[in-house]
N, C-alpha and C. Protein backbone atom coordinates (compact mmCIF):
# COMPACT_ATOMS: atom_id res chain seq x y z
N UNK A 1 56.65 43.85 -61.57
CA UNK A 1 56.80 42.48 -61.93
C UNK A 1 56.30 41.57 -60.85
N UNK A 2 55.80 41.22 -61.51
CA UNK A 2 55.31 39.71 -60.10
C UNK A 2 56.39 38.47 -60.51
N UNK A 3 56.73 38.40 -59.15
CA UNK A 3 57.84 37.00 -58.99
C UNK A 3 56.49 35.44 -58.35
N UNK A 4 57.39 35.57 -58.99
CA UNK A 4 56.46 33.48 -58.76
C UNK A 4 56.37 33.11 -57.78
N UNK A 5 55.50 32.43 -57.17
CA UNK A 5 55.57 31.87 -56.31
C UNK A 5 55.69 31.10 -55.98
N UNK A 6 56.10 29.99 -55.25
CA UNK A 6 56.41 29.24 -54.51
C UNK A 6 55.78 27.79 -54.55
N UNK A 7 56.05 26.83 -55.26
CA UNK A 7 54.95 25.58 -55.19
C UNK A 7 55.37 24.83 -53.94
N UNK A 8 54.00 24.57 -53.39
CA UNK A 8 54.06 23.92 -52.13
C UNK A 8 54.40 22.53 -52.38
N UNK A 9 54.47 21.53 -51.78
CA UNK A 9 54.78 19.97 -52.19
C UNK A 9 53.11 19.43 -51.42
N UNK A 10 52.79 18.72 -52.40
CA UNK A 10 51.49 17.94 -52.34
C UNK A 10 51.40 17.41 -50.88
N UNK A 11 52.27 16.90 -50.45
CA UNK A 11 52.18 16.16 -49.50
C UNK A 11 52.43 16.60 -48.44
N UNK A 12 53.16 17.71 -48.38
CA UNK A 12 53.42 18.16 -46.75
C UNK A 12 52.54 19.31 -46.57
N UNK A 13 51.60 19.31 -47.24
CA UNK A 13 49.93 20.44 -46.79
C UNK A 13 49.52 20.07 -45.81
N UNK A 14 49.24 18.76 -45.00
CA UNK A 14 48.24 18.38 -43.89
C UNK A 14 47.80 16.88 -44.33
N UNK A 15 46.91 17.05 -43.11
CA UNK A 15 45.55 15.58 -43.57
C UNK A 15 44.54 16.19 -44.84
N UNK A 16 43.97 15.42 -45.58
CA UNK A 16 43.18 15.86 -46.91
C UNK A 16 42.05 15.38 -45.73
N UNK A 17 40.48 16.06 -46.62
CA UNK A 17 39.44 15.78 -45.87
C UNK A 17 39.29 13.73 -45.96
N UNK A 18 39.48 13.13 -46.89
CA UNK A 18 39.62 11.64 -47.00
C UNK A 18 40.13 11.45 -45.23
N UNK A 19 41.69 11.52 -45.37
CA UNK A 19 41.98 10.93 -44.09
C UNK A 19 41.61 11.03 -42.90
N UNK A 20 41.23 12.67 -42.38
CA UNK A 20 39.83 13.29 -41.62
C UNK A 20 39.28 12.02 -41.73
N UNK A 21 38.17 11.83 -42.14
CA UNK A 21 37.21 10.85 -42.58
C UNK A 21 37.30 9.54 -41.63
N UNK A 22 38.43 9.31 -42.42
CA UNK A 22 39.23 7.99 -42.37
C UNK A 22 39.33 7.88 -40.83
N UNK A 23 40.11 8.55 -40.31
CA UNK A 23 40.82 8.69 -38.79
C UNK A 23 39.10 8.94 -37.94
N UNK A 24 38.50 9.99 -37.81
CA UNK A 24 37.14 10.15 -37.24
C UNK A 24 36.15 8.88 -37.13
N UNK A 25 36.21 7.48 -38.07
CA UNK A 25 35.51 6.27 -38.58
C UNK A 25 36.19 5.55 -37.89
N UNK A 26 37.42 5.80 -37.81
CA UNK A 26 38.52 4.67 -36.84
C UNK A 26 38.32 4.54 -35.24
N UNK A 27 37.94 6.32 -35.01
CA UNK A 27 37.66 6.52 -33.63
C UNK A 27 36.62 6.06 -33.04
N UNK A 28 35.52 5.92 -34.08
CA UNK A 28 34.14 6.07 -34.04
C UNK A 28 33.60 4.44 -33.73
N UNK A 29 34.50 3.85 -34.24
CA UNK A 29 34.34 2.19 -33.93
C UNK A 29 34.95 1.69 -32.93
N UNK A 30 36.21 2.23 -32.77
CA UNK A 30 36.48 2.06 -31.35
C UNK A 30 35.88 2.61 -30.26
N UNK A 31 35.49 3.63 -30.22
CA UNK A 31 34.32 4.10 -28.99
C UNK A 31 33.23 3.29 -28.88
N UNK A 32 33.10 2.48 -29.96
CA UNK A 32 31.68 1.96 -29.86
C UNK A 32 32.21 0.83 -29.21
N UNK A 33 32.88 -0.14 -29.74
CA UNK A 33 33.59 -1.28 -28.96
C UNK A 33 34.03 -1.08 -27.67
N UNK A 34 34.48 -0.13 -27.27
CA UNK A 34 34.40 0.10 -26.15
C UNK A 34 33.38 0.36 -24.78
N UNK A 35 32.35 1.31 -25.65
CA UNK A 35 30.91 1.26 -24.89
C UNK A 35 30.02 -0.07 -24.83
N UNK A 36 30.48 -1.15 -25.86
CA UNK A 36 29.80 -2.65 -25.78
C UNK A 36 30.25 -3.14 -24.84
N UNK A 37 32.16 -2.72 -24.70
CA UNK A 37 32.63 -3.93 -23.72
C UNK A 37 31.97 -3.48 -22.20
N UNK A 38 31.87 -2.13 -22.09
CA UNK A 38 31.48 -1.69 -20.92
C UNK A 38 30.04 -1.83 -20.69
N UNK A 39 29.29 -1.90 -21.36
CA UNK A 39 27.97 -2.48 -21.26
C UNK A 39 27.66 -4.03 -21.03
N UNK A 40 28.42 -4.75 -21.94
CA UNK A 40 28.34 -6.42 -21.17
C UNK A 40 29.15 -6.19 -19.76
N UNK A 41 29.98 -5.49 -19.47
CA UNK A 41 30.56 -5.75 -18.17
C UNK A 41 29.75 -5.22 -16.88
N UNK A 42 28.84 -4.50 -17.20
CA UNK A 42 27.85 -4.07 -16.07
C UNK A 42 26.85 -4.87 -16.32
N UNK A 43 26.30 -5.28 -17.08
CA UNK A 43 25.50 -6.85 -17.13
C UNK A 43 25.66 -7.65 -16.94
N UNK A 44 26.74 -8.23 -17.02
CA UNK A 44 27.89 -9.30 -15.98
C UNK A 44 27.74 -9.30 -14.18
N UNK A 45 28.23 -7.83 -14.38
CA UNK A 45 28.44 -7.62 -12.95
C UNK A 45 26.59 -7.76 -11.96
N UNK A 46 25.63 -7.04 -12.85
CA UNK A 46 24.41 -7.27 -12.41
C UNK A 46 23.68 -8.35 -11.69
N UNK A 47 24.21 -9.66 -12.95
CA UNK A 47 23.98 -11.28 -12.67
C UNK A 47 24.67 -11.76 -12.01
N UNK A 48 25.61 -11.18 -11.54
CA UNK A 48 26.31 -12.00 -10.17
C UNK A 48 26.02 -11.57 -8.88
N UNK A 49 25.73 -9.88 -8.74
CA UNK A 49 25.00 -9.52 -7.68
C UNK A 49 23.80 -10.41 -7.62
N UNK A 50 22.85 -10.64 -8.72
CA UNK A 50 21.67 -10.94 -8.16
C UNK A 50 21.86 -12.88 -8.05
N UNK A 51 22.65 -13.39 -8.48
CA UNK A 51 23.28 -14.95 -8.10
C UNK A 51 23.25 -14.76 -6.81
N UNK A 52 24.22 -13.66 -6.34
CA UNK A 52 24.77 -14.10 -5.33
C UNK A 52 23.48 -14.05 -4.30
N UNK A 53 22.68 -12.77 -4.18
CA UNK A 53 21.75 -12.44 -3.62
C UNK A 53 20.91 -14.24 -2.82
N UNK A 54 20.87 -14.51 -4.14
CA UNK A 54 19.71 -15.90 -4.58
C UNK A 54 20.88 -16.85 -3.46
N UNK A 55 22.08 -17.01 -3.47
CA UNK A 55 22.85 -17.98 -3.08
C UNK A 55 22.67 -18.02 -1.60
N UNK A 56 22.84 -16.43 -1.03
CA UNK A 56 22.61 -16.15 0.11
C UNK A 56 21.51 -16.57 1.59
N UNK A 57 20.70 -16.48 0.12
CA UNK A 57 19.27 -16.30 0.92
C UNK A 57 18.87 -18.30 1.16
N UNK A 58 19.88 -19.04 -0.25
CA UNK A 58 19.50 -20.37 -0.29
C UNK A 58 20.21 -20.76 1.03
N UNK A 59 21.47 -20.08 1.46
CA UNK A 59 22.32 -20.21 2.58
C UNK A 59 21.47 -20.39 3.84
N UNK A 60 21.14 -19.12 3.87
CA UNK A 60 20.16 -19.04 5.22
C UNK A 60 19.19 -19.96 5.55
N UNK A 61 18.42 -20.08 4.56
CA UNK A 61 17.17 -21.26 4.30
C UNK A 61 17.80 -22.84 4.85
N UNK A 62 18.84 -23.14 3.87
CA UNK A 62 18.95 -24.57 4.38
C UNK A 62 19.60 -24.64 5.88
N UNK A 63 20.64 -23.08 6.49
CA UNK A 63 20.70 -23.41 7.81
C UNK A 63 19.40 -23.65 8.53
N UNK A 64 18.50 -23.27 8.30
CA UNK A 64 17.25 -23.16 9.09
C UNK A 64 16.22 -24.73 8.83
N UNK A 65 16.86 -25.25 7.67
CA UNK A 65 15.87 -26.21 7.30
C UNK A 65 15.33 -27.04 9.08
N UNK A 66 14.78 -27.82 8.67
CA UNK A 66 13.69 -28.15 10.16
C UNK A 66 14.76 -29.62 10.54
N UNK A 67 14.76 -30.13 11.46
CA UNK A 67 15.92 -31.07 11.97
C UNK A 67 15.45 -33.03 11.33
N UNK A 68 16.15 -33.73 11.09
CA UNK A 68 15.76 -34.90 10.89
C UNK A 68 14.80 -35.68 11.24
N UNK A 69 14.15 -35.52 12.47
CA UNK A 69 13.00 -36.16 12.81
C UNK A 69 11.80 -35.12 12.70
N UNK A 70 11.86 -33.56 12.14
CA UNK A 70 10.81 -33.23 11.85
C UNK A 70 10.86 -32.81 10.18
N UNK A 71 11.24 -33.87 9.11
CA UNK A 71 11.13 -33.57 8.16
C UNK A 71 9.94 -34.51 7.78
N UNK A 72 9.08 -34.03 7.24
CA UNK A 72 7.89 -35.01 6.81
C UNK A 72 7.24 -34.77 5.86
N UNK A 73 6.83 -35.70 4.21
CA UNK A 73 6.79 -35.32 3.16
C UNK A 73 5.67 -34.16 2.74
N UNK A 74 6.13 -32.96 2.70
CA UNK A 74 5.46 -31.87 2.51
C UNK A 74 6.16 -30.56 1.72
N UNK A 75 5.32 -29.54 1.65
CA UNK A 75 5.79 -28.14 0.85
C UNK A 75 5.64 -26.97 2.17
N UNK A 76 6.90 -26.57 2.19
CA UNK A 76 6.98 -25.17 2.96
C UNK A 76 7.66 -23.80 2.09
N UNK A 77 7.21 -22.35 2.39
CA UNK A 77 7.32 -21.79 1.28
C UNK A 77 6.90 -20.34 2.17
N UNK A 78 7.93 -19.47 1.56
CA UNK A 78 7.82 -18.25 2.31
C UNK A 78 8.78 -17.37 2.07
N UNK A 79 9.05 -15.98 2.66
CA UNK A 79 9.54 -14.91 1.76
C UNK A 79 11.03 -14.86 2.83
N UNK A 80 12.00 -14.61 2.32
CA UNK A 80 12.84 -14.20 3.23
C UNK A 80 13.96 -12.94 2.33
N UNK A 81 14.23 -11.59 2.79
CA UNK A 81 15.25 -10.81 1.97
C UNK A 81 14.45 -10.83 0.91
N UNK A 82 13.41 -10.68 0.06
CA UNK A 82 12.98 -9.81 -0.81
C UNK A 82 12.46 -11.09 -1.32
N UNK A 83 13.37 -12.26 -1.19
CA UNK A 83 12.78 -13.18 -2.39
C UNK A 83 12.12 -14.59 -1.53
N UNK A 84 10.99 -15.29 -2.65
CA UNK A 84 10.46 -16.03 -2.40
C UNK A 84 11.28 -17.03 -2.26
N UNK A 85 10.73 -18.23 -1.81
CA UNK A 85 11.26 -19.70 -1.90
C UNK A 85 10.30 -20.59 -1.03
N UNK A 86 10.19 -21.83 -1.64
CA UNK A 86 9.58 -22.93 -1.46
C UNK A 86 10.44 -23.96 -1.28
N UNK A 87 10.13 -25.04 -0.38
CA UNK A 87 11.32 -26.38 -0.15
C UNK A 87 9.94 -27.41 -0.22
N UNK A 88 10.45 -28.64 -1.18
CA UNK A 88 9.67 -29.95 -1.22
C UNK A 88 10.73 -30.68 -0.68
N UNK A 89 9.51 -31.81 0.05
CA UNK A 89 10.71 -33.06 0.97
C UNK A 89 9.73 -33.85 0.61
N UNK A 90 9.72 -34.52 -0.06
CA UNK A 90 9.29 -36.04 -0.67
C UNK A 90 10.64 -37.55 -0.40
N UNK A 91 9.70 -38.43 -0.50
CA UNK A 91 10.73 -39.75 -0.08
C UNK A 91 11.56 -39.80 -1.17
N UNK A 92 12.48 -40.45 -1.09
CA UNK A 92 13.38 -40.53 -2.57
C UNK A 92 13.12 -41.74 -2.92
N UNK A 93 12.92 -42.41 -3.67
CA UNK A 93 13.03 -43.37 -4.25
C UNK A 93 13.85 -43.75 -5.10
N UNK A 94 14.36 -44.60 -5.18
CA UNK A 94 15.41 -45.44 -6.02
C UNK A 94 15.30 -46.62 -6.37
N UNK A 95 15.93 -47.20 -7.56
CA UNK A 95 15.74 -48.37 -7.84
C UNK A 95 16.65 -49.25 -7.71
N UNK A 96 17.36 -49.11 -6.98
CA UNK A 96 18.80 -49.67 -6.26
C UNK A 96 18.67 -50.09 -5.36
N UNK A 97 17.84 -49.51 -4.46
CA UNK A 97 17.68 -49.85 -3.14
C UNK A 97 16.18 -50.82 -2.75
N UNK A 98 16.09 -51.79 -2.42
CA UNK A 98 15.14 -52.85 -1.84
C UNK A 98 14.06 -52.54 -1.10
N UNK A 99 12.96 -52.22 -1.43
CA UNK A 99 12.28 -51.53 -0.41
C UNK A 99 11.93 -52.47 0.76
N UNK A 100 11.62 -53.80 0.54
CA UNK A 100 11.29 -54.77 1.35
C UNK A 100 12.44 -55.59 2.44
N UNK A 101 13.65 -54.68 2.55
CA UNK A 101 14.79 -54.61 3.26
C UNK A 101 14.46 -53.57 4.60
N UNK A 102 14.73 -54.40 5.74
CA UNK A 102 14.42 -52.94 6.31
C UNK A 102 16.05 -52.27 6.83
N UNK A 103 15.72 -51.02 6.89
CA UNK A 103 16.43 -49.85 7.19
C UNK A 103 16.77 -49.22 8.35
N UNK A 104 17.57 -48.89 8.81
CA UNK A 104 17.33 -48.02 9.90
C UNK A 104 17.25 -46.40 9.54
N UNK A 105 17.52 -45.97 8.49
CA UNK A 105 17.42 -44.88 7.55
C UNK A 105 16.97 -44.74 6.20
N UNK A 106 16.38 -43.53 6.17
CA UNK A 106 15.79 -43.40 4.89
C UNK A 106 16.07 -42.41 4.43
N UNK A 107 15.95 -42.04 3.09
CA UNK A 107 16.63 -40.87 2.15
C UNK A 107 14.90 -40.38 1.81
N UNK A 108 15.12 -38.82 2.35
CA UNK A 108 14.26 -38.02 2.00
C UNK A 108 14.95 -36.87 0.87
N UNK A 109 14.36 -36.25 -0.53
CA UNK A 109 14.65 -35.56 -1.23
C UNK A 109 13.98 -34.17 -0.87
N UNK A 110 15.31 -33.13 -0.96
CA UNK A 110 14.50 -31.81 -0.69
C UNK A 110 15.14 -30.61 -1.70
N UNK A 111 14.10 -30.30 -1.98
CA UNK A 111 14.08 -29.50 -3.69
C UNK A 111 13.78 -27.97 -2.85
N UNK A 112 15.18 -27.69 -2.80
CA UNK A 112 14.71 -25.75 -2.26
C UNK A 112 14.71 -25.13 -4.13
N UNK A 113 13.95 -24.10 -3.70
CA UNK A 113 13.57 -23.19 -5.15
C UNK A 113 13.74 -21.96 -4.44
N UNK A 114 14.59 -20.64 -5.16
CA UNK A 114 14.58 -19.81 -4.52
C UNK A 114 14.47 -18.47 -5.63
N UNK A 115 13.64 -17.74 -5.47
CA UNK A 115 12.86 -16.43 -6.73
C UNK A 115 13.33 -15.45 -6.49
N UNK A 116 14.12 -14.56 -7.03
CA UNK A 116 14.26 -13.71 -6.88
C UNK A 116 13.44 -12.28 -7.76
N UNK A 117 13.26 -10.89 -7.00
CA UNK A 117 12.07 -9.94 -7.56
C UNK A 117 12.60 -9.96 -8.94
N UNK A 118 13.38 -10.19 -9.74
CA UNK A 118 13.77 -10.23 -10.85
C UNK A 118 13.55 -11.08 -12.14
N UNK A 119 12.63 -12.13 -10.71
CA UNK A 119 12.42 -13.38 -11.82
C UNK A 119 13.45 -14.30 -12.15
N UNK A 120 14.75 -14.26 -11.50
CA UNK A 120 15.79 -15.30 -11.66
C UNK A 120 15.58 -16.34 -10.31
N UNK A 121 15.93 -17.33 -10.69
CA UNK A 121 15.55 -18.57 -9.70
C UNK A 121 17.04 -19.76 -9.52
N UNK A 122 16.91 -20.08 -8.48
CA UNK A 122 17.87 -21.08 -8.05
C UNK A 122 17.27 -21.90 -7.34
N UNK A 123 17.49 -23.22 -7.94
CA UNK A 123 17.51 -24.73 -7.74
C UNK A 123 18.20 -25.19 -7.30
N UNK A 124 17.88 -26.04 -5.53
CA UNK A 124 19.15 -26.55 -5.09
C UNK A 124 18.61 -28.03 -4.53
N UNK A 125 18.97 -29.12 -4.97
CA UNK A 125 18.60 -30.20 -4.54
C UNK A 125 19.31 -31.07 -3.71
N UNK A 126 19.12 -31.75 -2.76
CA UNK A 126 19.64 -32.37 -1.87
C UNK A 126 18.95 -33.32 -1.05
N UNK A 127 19.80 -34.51 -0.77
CA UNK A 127 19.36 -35.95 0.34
C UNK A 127 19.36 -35.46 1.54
N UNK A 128 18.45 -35.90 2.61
CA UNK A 128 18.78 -36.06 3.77
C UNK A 128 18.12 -37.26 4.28
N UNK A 129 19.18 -38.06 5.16
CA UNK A 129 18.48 -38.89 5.80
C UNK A 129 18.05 -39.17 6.83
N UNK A 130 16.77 -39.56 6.94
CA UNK A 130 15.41 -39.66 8.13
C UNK A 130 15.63 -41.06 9.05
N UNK A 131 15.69 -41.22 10.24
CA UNK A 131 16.02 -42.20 10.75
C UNK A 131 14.30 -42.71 11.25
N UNK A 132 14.34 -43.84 10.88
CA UNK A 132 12.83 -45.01 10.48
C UNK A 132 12.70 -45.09 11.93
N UNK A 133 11.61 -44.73 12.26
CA UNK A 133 10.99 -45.13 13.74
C UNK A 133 10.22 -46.77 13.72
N UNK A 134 10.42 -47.36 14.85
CA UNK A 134 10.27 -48.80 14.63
C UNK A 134 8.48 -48.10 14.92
N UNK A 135 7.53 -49.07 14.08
CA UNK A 135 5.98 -49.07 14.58
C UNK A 135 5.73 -49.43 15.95
């Protein structure tokens, strides 16, 4: 005689291949979100190394800029730490100020530009003022 066997209950068999599925798709998007966040965060981190690089080098430059009585309207330009840079010192002009007033100082504008091998650039602009030699 064969005795019967035993019905299992539907539900306490396991995961069905569906939920497999299901759960593997769940993982699968979160790994990915995760490899994005970690990918913008080393691209993040990249652009601030190379900021800072650029900041550095603008550091050095303007300690060195040339002293008040030898600034005179011209372009100087040259390599320092990997990256280029150029400084313009042109007069400033304004329309506030009277030219036919005289001065004992004058506002010279100086436009540092600084390149880095990467092709990222920093712009730093700034007054200095030139003290007017009598003729």
């Amino acid at each position: 005689m064969y005795l019967p066997t035993a019905r299992r209950d539907k539900h306490s068999s396991g995961f069905t291949l569906v939920e497999a599925l299901v759960a593997l798709a769940v993982a699968g998007i979160s790994l990915a979100a995760i490899a994005n966040l970690s990918n913008e965060t080393l691209r993040s981190s990249l652009y601030v190394d190379r900021h800072l690089a650029l900041v550095e080098t603008a550091q050095q430059i303007i300690a060195g800029f040339p002293s008040r009585d030898q600034l005179a309207d011209r372009a100087l330009n040259g390599e320092t730490a990997g990256q280029r840079w150029s400084l313009a010192v042109a007069s400033f002009d304004a329309n506030f100020v009277n030219p036919g007033a005289s001065a004992r100082w004058a506002p010279k504008k100086l436009v540092l530009t600084v390149r880095g091998p990467s092709g990222t650039r920093l712009t730093i602009e700034t007054i200095r003022l030139v003290e007017v030699r009598a003729p």
